[in-house]
N, C-alpha and C. Protein backbone atom coordinates (compact mmCIF):
# COMPACT_ATOMS: atom_id res chain seq x y z
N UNK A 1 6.37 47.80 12.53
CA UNK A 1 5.68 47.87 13.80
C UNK A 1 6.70 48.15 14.91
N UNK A 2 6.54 48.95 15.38
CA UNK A 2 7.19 49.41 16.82
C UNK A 2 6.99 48.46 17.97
N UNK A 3 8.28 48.50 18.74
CA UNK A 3 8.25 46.98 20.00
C UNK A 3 7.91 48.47 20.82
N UNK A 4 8.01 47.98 22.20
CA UNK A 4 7.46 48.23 23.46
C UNK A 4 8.90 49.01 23.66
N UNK A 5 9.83 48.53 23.59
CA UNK A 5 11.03 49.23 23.94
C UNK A 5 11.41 50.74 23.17
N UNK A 6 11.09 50.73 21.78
CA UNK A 6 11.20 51.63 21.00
C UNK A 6 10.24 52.91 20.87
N UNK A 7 9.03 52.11 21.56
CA UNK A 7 7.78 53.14 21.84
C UNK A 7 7.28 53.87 23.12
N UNK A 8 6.92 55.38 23.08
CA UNK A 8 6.73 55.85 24.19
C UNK A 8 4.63 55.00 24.72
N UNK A 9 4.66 54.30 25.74
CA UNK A 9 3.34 53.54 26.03
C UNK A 9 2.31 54.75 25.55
N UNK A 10 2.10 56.13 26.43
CA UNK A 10 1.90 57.02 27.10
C UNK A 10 1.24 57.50 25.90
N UNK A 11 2.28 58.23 24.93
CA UNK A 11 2.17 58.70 24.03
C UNK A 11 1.38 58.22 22.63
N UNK A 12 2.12 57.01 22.52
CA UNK A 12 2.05 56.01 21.33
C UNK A 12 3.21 56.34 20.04
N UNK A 13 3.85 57.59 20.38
CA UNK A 13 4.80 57.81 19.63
C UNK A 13 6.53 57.42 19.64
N UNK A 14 7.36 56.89 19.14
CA UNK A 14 8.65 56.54 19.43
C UNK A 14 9.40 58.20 19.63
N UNK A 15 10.60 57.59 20.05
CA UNK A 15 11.54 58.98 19.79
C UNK A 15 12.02 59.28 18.33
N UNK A 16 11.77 57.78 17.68
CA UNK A 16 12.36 58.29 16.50
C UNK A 16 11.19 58.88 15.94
N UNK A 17 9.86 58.49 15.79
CA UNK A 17 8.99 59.35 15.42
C UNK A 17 8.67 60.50 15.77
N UNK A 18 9.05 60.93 16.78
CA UNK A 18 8.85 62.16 17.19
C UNK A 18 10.02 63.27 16.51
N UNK A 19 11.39 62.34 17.04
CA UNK A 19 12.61 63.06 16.03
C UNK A 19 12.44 63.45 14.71
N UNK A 20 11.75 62.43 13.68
CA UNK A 20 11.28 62.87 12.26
C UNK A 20 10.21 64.18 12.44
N UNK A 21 9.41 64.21 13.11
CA UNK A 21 8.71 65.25 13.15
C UNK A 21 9.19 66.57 13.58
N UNK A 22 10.00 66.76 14.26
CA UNK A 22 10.89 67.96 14.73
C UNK A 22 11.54 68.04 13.39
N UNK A 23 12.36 67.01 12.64
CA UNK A 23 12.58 66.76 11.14
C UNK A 23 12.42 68.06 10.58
N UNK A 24 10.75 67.45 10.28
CA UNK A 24 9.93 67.82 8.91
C UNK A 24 9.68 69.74 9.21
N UNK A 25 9.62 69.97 10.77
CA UNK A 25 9.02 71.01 11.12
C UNK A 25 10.34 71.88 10.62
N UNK A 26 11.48 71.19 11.34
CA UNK A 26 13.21 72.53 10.96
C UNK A 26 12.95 72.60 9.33
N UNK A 27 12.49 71.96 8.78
CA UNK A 27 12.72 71.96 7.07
C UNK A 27 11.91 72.66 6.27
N UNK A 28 10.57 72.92 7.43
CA UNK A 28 10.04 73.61 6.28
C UNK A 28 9.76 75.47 7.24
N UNK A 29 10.51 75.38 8.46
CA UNK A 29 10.27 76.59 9.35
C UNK A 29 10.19 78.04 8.69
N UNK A 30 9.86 78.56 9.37
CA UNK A 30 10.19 80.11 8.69
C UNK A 30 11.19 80.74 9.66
N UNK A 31 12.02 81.47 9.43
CA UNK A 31 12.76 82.23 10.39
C UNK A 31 12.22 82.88 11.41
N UNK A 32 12.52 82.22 12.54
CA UNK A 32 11.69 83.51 14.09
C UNK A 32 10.73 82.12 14.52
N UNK A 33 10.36 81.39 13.48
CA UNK A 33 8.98 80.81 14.41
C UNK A 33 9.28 79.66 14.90
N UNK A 34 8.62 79.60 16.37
CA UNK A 34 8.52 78.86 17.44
C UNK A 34 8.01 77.54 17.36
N UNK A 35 8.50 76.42 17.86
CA UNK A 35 8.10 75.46 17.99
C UNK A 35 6.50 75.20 18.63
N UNK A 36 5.46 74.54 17.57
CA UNK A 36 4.09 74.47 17.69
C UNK A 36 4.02 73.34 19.19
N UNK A 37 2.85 74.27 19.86
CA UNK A 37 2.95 73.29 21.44
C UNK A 37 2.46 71.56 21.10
N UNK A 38 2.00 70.98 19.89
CA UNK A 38 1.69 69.78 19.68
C UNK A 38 3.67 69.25 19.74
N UNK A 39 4.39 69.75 18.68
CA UNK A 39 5.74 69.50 19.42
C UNK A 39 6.17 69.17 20.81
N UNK A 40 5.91 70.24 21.44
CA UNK A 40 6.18 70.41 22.80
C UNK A 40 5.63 69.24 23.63
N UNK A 41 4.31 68.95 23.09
CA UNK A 41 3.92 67.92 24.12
C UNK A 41 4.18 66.34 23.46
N UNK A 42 4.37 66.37 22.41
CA UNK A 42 5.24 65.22 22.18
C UNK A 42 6.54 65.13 23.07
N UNK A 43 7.41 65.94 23.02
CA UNK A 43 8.39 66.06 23.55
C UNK A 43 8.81 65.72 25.40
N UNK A 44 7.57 66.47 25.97
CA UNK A 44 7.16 65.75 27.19
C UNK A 44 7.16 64.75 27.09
N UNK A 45 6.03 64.38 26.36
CA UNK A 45 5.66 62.61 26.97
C UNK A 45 7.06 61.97 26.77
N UNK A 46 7.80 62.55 25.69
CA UNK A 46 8.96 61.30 26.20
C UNK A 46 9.81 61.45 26.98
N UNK A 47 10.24 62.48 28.26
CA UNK A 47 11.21 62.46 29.13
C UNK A 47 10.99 61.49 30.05
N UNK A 48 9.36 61.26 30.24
CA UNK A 48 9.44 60.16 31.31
C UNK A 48 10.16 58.66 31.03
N UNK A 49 10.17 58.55 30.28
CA UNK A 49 10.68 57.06 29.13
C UNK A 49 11.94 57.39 29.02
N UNK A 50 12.61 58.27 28.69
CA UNK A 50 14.12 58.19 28.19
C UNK A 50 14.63 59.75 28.44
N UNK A 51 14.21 60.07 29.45
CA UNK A 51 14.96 61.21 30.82
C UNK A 51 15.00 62.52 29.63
N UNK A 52 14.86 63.60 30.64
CA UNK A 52 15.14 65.05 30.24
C UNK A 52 16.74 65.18 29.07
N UNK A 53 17.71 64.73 29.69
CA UNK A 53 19.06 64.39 28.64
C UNK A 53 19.02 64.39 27.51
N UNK A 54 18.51 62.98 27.55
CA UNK A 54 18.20 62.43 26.51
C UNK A 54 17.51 63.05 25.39
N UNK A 55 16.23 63.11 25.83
CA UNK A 55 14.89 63.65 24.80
C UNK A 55 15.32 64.93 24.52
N UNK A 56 16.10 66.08 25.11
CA UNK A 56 16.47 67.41 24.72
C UNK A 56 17.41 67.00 23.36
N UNK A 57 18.45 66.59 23.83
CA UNK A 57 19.72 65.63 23.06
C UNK A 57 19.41 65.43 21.45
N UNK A 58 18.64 64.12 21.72
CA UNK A 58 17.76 63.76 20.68
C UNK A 58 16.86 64.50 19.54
N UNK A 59 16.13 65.25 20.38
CA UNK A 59 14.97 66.27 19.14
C UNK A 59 15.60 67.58 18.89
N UNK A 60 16.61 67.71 19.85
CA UNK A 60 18.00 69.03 19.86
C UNK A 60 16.78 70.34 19.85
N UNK A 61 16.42 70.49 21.18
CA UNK A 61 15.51 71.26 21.79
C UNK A 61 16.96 71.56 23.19
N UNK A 62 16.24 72.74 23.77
CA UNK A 62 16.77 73.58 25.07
C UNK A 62 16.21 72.51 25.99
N UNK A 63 17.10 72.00 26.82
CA UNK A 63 17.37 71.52 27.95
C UNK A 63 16.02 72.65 28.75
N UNK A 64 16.74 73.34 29.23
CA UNK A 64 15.73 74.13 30.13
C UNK A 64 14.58 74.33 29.82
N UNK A 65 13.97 74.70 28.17
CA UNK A 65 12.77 75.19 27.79
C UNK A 65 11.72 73.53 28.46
N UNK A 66 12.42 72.78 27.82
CA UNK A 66 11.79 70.91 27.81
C UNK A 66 11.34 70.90 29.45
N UNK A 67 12.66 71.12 30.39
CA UNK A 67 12.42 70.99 31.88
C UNK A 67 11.29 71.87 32.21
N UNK A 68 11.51 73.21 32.15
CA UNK A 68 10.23 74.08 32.36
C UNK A 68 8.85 73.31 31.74
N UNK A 69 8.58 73.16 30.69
CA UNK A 69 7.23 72.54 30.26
C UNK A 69 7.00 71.16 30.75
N UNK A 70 8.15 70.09 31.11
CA UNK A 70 7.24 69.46 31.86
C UNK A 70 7.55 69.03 33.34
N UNK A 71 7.86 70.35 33.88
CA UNK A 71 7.25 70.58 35.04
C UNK A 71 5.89 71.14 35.23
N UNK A 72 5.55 72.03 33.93
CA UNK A 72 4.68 72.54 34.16
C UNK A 72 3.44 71.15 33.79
N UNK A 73 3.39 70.76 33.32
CA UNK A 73 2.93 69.36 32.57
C UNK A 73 2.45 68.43 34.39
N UNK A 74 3.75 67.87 34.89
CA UNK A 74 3.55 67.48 35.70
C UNK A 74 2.59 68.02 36.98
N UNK A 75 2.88 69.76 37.09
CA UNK A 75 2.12 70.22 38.27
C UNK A 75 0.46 70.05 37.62
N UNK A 76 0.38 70.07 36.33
CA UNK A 76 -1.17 70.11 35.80
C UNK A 76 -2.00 68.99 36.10
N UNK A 77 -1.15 67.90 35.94
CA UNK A 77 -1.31 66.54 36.17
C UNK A 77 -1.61 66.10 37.10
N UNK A 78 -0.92 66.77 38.35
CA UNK A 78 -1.28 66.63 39.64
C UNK A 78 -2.18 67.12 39.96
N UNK A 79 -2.54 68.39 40.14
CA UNK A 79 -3.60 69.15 40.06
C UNK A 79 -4.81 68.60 39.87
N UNK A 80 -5.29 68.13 38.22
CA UNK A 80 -6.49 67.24 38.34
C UNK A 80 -6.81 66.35 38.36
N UNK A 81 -5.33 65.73 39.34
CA UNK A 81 -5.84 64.43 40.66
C UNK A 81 -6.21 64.52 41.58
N UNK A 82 -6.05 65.81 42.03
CA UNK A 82 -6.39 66.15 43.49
C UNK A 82 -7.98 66.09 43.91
N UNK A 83 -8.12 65.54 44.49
CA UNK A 83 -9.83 65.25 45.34
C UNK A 83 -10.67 66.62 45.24
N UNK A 84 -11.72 66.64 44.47
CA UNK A 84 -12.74 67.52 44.75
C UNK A 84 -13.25 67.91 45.79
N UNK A 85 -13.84 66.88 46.22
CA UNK A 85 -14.27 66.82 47.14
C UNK A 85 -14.56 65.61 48.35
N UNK A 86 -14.76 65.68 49.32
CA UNK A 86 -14.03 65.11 50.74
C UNK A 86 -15.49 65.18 51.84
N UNK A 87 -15.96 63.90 51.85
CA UNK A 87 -17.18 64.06 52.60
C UNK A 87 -16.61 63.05 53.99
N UNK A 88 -16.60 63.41 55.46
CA UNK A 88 -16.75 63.07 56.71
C UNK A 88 -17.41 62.68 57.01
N UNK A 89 -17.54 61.56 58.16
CA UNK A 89 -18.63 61.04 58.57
C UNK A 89 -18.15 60.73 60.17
N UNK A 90 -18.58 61.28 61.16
CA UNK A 90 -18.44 61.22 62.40
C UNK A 90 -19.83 60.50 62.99
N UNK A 91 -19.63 59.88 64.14
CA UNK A 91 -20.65 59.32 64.77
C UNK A 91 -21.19 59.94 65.98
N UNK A 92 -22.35 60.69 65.67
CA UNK A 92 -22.97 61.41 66.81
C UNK A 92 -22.54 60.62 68.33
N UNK A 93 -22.49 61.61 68.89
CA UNK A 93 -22.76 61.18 70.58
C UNK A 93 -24.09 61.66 71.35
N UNK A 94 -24.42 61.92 72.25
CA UNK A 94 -25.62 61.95 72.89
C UNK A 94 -24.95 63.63 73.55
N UNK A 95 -23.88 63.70 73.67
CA UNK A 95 -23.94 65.19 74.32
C UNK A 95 -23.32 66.14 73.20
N UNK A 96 -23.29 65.65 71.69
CA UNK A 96 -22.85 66.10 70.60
C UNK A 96 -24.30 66.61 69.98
N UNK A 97 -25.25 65.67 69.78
CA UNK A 97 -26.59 65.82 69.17
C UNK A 97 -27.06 66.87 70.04
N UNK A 98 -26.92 67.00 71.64
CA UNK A 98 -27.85 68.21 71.82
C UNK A 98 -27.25 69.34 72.37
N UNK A 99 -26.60 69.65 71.72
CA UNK A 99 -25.23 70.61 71.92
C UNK A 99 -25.45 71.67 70.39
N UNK A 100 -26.05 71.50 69.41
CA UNK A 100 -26.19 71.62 68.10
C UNK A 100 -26.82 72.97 68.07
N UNK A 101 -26.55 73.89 68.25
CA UNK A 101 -27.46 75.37 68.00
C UNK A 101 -27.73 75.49 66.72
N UNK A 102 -27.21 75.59 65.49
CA UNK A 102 -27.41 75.41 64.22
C UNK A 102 -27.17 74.83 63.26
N UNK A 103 -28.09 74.84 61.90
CA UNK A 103 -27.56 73.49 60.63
C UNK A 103 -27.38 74.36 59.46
N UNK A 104 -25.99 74.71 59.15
CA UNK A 104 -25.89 76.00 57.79
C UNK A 104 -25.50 74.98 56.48
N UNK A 105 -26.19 75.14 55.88
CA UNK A 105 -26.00 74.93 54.48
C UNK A 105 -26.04 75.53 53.41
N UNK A 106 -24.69 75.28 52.64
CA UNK A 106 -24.57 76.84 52.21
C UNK A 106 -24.22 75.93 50.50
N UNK A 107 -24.69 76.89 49.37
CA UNK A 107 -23.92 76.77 47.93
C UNK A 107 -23.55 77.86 47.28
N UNK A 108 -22.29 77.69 46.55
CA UNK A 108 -22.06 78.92 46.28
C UNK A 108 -22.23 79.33 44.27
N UNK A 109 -21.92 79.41 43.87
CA UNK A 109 -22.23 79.84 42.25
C UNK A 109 -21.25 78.90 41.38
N UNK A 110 -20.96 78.48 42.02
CA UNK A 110 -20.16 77.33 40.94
C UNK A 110 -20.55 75.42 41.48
N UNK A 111 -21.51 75.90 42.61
CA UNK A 111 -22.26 74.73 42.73
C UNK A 111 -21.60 73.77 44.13
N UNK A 112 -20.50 74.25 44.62
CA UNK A 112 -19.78 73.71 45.79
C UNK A 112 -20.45 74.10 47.11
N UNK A 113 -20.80 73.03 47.38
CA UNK A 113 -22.18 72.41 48.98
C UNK A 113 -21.14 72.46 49.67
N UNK A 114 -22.10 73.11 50.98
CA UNK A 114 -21.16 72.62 52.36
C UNK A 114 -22.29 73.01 53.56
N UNK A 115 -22.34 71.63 54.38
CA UNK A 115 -23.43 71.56 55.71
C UNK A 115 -22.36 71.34 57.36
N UNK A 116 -22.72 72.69 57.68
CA UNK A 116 -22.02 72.16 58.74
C UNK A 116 -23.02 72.16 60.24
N UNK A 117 -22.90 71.86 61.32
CA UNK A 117 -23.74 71.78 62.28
C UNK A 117 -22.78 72.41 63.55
N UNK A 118 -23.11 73.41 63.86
CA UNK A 118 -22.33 74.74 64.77
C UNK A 118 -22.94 74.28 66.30
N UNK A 119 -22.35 74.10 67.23
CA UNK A 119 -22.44 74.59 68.88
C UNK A 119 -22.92 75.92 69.06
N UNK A 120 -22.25 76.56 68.22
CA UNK A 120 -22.40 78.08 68.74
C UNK A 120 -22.58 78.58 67.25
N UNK A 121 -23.66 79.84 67.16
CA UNK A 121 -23.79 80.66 66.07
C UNK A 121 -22.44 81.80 66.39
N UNK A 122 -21.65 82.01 67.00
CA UNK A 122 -20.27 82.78 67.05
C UNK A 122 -19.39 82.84 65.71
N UNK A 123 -19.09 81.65 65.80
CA UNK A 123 -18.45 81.27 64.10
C UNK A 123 -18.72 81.31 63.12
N UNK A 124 -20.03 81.51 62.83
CA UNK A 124 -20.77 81.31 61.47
C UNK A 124 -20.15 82.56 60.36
N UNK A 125 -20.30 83.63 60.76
CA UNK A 125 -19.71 84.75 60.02
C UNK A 125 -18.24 84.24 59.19
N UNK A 126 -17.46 84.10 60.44
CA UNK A 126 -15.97 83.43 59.34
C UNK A 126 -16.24 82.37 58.72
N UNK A 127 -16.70 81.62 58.95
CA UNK A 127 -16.98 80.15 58.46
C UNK A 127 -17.93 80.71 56.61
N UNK A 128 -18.94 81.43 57.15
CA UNK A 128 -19.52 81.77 55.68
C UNK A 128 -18.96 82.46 54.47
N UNK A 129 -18.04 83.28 55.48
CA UNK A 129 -17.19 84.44 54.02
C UNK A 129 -16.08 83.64 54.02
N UNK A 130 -15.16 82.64 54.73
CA UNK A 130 -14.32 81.62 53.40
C UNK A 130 -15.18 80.82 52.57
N UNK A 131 -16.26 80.42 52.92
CA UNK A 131 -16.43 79.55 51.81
C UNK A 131 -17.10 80.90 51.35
N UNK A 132 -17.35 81.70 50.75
CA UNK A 132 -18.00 82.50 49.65
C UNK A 132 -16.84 83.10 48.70
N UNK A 133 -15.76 83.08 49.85
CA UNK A 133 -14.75 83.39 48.76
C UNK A 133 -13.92 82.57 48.12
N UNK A 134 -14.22 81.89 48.48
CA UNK A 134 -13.46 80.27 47.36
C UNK A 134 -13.71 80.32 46.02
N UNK A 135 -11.98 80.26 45.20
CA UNK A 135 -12.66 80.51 43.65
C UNK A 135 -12.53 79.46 42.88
C-alpha cells in the first residue's frame, strides 16, 4: 500500500508507478513511436507533487516536451473554471425606470441569453452584432 508521501493525491498514481510504466512502454516500443498521451498525462499530474526536474529526471522524458504539456494542461484547467456566465443586479431608480426606451432580448444558437434595457435605441446595432458574433 502506498503512503501519502509516495503517492501522487491527484492522480492516484506514485512516481514509481508511473516510472514502471514508462518501463514497460521503452521495452516493448517500436522504433519512431511516440509516447501514448495516457503517458503524458500521467506524467503531468506528477510535476505538481515533485516539480518539472524532477518528474522529467525520473521517467527520463524532455524537460521541455513535459513543460509545454503542462502548461498546456494548466491553461485547460483554467479555462473550464472560468465563469459562464455572470448575472447583475442593479437597483432601479425612479429617473432610471423612465428613461428606458427599449427591452432587447436576444439568444443566439448555442443558447447564450442576454436582456439588456437601452436609454436610447442608438446602440442597439453594435450591441446586437457582438453578441451574434460570439463563438
Amino acid at each position: 500500500m502506498a503512503t501519502m508521501s509516495t503517492r501522487d493525491g491527484m492522480q492516484g498514481e506514485s512516481l514509481e508507478q508511473v516510472k514502471d510504466r514508462f518501463a514497460l512502454w521503452r521495452a516493448g516500443r517500436k522504433r519512431g513511436e511516440h509516447i501514448s498521451s495516457a503517458l503524458w498525462v500521467a506524467a503531468v499530474g506528477l510535476v505538481e507533487q515533485y516539480g518539472l526536474q524532477r518528474t522529467a529526471q525520473e521517467l527520463r522524458v524532455d524537460c521541455e516536451g513535459l513543460k509545454k504539456r503542462s502548461t498546456r494542461h494548466a491553461a485547460v484547467a483554467t479555462s473550464k473554471a472560468a465563469a459562464q456566465f455572470v448575472e447583475l443586479f442593479a437597483q432601479p431608480t425612479m429617473s432610471a425606470a423612465s428613461t428606458v426606451a427599449c427591452i432587447v432580448e436576444m439568444e443566439n444558437a448555442k443558447g447564450c441569453k442576454m436582456r439588456v434595457e437601452l436609454a436610447s435605441v442608438d446602440s442597439l446595432a453594435g450591441l446586437a452584432s457582438a453578441f451574434w458574433s460570439v463563438r
